[in-house]
N, C-alpha and C. Protein backbone atom coordinates (compact mmCIF):
# COMPACT_ATOMS: atom_id res chain seq x y z
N UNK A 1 92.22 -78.37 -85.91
CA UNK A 1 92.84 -77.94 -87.15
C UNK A 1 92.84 -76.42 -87.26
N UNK A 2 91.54 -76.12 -86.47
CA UNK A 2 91.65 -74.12 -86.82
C UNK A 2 92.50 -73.71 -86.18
N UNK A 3 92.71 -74.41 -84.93
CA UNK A 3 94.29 -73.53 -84.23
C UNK A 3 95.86 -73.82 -84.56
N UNK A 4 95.70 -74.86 -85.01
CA UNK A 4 96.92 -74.75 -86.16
C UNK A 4 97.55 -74.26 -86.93
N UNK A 5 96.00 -73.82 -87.77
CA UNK A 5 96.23 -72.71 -88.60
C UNK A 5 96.82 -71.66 -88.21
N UNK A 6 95.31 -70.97 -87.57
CA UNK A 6 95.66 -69.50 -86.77
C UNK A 6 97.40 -69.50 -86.64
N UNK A 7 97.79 -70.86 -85.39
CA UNK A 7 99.11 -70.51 -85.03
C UNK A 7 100.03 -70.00 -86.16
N UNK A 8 99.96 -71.09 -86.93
CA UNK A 8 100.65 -70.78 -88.30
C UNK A 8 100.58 -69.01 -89.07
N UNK A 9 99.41 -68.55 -89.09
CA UNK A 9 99.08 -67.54 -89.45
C UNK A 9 99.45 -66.77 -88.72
N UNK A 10 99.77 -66.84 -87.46
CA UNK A 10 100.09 -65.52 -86.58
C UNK A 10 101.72 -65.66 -86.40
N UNK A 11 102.60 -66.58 -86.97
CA UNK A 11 103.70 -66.82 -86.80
C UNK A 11 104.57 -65.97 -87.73
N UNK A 12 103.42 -66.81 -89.06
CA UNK A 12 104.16 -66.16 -90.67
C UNK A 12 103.94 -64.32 -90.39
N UNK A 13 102.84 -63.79 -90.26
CA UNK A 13 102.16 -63.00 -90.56
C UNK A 13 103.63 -61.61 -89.40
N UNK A 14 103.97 -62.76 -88.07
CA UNK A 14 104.48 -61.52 -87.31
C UNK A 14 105.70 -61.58 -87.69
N UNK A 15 106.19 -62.73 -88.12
CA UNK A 15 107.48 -62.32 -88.54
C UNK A 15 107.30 -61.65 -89.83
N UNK A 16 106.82 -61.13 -90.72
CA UNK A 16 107.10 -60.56 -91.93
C UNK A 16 106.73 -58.96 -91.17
N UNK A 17 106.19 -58.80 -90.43
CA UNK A 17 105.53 -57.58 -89.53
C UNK A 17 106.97 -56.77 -89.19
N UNK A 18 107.63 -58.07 -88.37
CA UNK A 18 109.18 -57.68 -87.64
C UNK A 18 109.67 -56.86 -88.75
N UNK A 19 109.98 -57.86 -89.74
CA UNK A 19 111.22 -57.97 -90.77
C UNK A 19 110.93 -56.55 -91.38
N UNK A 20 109.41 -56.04 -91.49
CA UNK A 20 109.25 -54.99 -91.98
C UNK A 20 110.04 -53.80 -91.77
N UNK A 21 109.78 -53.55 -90.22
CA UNK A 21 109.45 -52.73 -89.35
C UNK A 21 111.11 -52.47 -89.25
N UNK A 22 112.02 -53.66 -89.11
CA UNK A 22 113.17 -53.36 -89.26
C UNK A 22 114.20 -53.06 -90.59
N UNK A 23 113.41 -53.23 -91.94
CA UNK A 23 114.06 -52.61 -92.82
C UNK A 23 113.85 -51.12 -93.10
N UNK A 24 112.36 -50.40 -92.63
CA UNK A 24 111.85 -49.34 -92.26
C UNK A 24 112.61 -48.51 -90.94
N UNK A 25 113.08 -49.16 -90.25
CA UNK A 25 113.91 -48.37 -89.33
C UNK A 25 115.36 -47.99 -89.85
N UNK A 26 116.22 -49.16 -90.25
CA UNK A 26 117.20 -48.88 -90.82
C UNK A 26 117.11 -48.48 -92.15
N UNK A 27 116.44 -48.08 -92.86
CA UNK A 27 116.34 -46.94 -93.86
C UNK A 27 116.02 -45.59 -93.47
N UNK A 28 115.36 -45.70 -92.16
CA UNK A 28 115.42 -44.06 -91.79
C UNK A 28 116.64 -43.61 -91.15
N UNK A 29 117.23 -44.56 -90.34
CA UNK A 29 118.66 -44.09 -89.82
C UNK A 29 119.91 -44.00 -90.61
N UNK A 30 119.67 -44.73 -92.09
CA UNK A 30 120.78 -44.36 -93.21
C UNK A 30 120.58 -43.10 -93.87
N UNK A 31 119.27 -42.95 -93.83
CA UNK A 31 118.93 -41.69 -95.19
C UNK A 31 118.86 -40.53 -94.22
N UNK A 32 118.87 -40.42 -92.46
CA UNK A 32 119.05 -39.12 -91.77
C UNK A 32 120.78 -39.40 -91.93
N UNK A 33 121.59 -40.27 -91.40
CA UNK A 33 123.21 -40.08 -91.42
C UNK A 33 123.64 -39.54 -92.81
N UNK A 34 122.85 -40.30 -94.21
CA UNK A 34 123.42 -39.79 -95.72
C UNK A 34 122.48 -38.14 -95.84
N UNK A 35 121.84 -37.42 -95.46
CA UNK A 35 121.40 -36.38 -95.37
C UNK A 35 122.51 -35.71 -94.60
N UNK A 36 122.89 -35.79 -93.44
CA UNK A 36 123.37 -35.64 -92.41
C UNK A 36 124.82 -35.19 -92.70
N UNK A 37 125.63 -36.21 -93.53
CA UNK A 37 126.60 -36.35 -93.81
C UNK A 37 127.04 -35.06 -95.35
N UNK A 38 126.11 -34.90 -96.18
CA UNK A 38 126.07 -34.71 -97.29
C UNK A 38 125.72 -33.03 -97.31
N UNK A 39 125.38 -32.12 -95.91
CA UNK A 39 124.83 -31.25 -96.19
C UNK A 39 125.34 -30.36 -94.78
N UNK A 40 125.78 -31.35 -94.14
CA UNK A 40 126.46 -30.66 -92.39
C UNK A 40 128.36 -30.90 -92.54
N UNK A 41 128.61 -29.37 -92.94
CA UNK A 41 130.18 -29.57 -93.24
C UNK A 41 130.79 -29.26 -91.50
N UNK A 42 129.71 -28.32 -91.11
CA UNK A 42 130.64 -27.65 -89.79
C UNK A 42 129.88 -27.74 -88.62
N UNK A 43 130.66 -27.35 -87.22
CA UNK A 43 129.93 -27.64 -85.86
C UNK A 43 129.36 -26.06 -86.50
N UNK A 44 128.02 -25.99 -86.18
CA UNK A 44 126.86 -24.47 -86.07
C UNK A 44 126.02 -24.51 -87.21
N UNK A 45 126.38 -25.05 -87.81
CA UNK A 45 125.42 -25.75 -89.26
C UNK A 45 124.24 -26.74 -88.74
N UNK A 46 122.76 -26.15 -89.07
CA UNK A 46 121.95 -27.22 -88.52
C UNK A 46 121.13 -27.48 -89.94
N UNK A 47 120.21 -28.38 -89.88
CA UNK A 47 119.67 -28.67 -91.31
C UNK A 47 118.34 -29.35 -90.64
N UNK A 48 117.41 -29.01 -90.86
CA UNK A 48 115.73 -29.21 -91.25
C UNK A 48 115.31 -30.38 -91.35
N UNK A 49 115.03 -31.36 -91.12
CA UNK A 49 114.30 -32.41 -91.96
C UNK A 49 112.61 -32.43 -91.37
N UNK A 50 112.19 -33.35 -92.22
CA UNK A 50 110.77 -33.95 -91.65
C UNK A 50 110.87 -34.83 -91.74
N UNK A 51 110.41 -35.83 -90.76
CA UNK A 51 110.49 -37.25 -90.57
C UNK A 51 108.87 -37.73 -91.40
N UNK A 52 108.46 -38.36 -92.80
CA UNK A 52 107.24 -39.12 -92.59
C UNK A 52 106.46 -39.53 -91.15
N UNK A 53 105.11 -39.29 -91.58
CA UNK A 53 104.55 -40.15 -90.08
C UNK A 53 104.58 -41.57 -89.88
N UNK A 54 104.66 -42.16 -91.05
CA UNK A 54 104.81 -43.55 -91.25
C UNK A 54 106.03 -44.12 -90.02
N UNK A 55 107.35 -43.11 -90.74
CA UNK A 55 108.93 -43.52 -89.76
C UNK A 55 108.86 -43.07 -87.76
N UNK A 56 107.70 -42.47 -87.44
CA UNK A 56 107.98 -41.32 -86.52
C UNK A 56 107.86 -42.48 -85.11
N UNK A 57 107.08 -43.68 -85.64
CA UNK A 57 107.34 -44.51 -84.01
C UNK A 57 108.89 -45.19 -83.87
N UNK A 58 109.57 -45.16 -85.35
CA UNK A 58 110.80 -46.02 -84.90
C UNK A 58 111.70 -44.74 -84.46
N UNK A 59 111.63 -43.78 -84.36
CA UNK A 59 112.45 -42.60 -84.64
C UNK A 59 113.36 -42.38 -83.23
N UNK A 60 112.90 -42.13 -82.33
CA UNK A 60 113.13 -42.81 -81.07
C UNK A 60 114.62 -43.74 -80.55
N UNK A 61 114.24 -44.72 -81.37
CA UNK A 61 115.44 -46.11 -81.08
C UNK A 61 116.36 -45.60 -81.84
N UNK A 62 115.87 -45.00 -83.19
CA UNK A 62 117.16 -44.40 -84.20
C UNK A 62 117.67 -43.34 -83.57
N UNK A 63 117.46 -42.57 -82.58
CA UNK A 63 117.91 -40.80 -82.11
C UNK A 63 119.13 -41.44 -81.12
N UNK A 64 118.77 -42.55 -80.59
CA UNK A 64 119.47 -43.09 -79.11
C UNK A 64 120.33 -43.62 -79.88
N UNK A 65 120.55 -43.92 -81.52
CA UNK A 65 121.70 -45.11 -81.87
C UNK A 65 123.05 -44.27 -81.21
N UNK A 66 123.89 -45.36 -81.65
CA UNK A 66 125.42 -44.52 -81.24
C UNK A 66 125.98 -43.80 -82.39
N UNK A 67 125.64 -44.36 -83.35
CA UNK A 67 126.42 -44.34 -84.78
C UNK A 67 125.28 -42.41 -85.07
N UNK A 68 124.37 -42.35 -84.67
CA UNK A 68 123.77 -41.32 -84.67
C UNK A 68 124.30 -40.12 -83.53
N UNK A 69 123.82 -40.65 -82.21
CA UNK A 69 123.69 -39.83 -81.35
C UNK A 69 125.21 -39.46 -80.93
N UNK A 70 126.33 -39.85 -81.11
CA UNK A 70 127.41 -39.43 -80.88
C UNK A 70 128.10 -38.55 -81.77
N UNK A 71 127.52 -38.35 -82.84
CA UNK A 71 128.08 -37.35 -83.98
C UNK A 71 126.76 -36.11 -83.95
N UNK A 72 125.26 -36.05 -83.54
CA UNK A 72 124.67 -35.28 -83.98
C UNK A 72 123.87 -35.06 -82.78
N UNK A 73 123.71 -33.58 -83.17
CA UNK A 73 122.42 -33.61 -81.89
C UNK A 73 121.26 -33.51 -82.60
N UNK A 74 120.04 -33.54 -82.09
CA UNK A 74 119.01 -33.23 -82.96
C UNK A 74 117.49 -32.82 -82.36
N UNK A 75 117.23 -31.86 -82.33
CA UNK A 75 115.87 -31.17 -81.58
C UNK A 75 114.42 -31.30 -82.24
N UNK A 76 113.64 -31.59 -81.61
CA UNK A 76 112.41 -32.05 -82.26
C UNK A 76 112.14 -30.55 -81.94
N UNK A 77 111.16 -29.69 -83.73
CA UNK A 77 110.77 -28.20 -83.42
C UNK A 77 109.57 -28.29 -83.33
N UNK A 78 108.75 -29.97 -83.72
CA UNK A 78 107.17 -30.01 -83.70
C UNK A 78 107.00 -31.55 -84.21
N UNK A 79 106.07 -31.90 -83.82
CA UNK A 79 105.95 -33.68 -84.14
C UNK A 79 106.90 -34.08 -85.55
N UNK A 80 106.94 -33.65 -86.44
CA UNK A 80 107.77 -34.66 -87.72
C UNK A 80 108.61 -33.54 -87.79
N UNK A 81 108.75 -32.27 -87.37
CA UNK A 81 110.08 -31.13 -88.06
C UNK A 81 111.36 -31.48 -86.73
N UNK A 82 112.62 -31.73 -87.16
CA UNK A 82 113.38 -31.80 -86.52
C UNK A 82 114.95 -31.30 -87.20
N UNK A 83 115.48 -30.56 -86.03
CA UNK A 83 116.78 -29.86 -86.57
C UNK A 83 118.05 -31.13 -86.11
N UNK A 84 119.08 -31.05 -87.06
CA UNK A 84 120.19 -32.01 -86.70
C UNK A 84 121.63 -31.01 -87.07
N UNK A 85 122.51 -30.98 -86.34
CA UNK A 85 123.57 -30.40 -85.98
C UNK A 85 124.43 -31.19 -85.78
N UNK A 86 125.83 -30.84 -86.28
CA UNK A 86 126.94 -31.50 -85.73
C UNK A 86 127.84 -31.20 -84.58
N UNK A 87 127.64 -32.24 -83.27
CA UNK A 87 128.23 -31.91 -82.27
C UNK A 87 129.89 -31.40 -82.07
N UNK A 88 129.87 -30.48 -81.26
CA UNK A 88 131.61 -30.19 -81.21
C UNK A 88 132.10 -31.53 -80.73
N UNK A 89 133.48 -31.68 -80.74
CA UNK A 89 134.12 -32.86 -80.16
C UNK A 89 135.20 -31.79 -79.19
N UNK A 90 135.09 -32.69 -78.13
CA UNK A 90 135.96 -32.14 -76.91
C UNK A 90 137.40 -32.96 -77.02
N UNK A 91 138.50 -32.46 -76.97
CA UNK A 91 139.58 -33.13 -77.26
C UNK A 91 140.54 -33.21 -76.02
């Protein structure tokens, strides 16, 4: 009966872990694009942020998105300070 449990407990427990972890990621990759969007009019314009330490392990998977990484570049200046720029487009 105790490993039943457990199982049970480690089932519920990781999926709410997941579910977390992924509403926490996609809130950091909306609120850098709505930052992003709202404050970068031109290519040479860069803008500041700090990432929380909380967001800084998903940060990573969010830099590589497409919906990100094809419109912006973005330079880490020190663990949470990072600059984001809008890339030229080659025509």
């Amino acid at each position: 009966m105790g490993e039943l449990t457990s199982l049970l407990k480690d089932k519920y427990f990781k999926s709410k872990s997941t579910n977390k972890e992924l509403v926490m990621r996609q809130k950091l990759k909306n609120s850098i694009i709505s930052v992003a969007e709202k404050y970068l009019g031109e290519c040479g314009e860069y803008l500041q942020i700090e990432i929380p330490e909380s967001y800084l392990p998903y940060l990573p998977e969010i830099l590589t998105d497409e919906q990100i990484s094809s419109k912006y570049t973005v330079t880490q200046y020190n663990e949470s300070l990072f600059y984001i720029g809008l890339k030229e487009l080659d025509f």
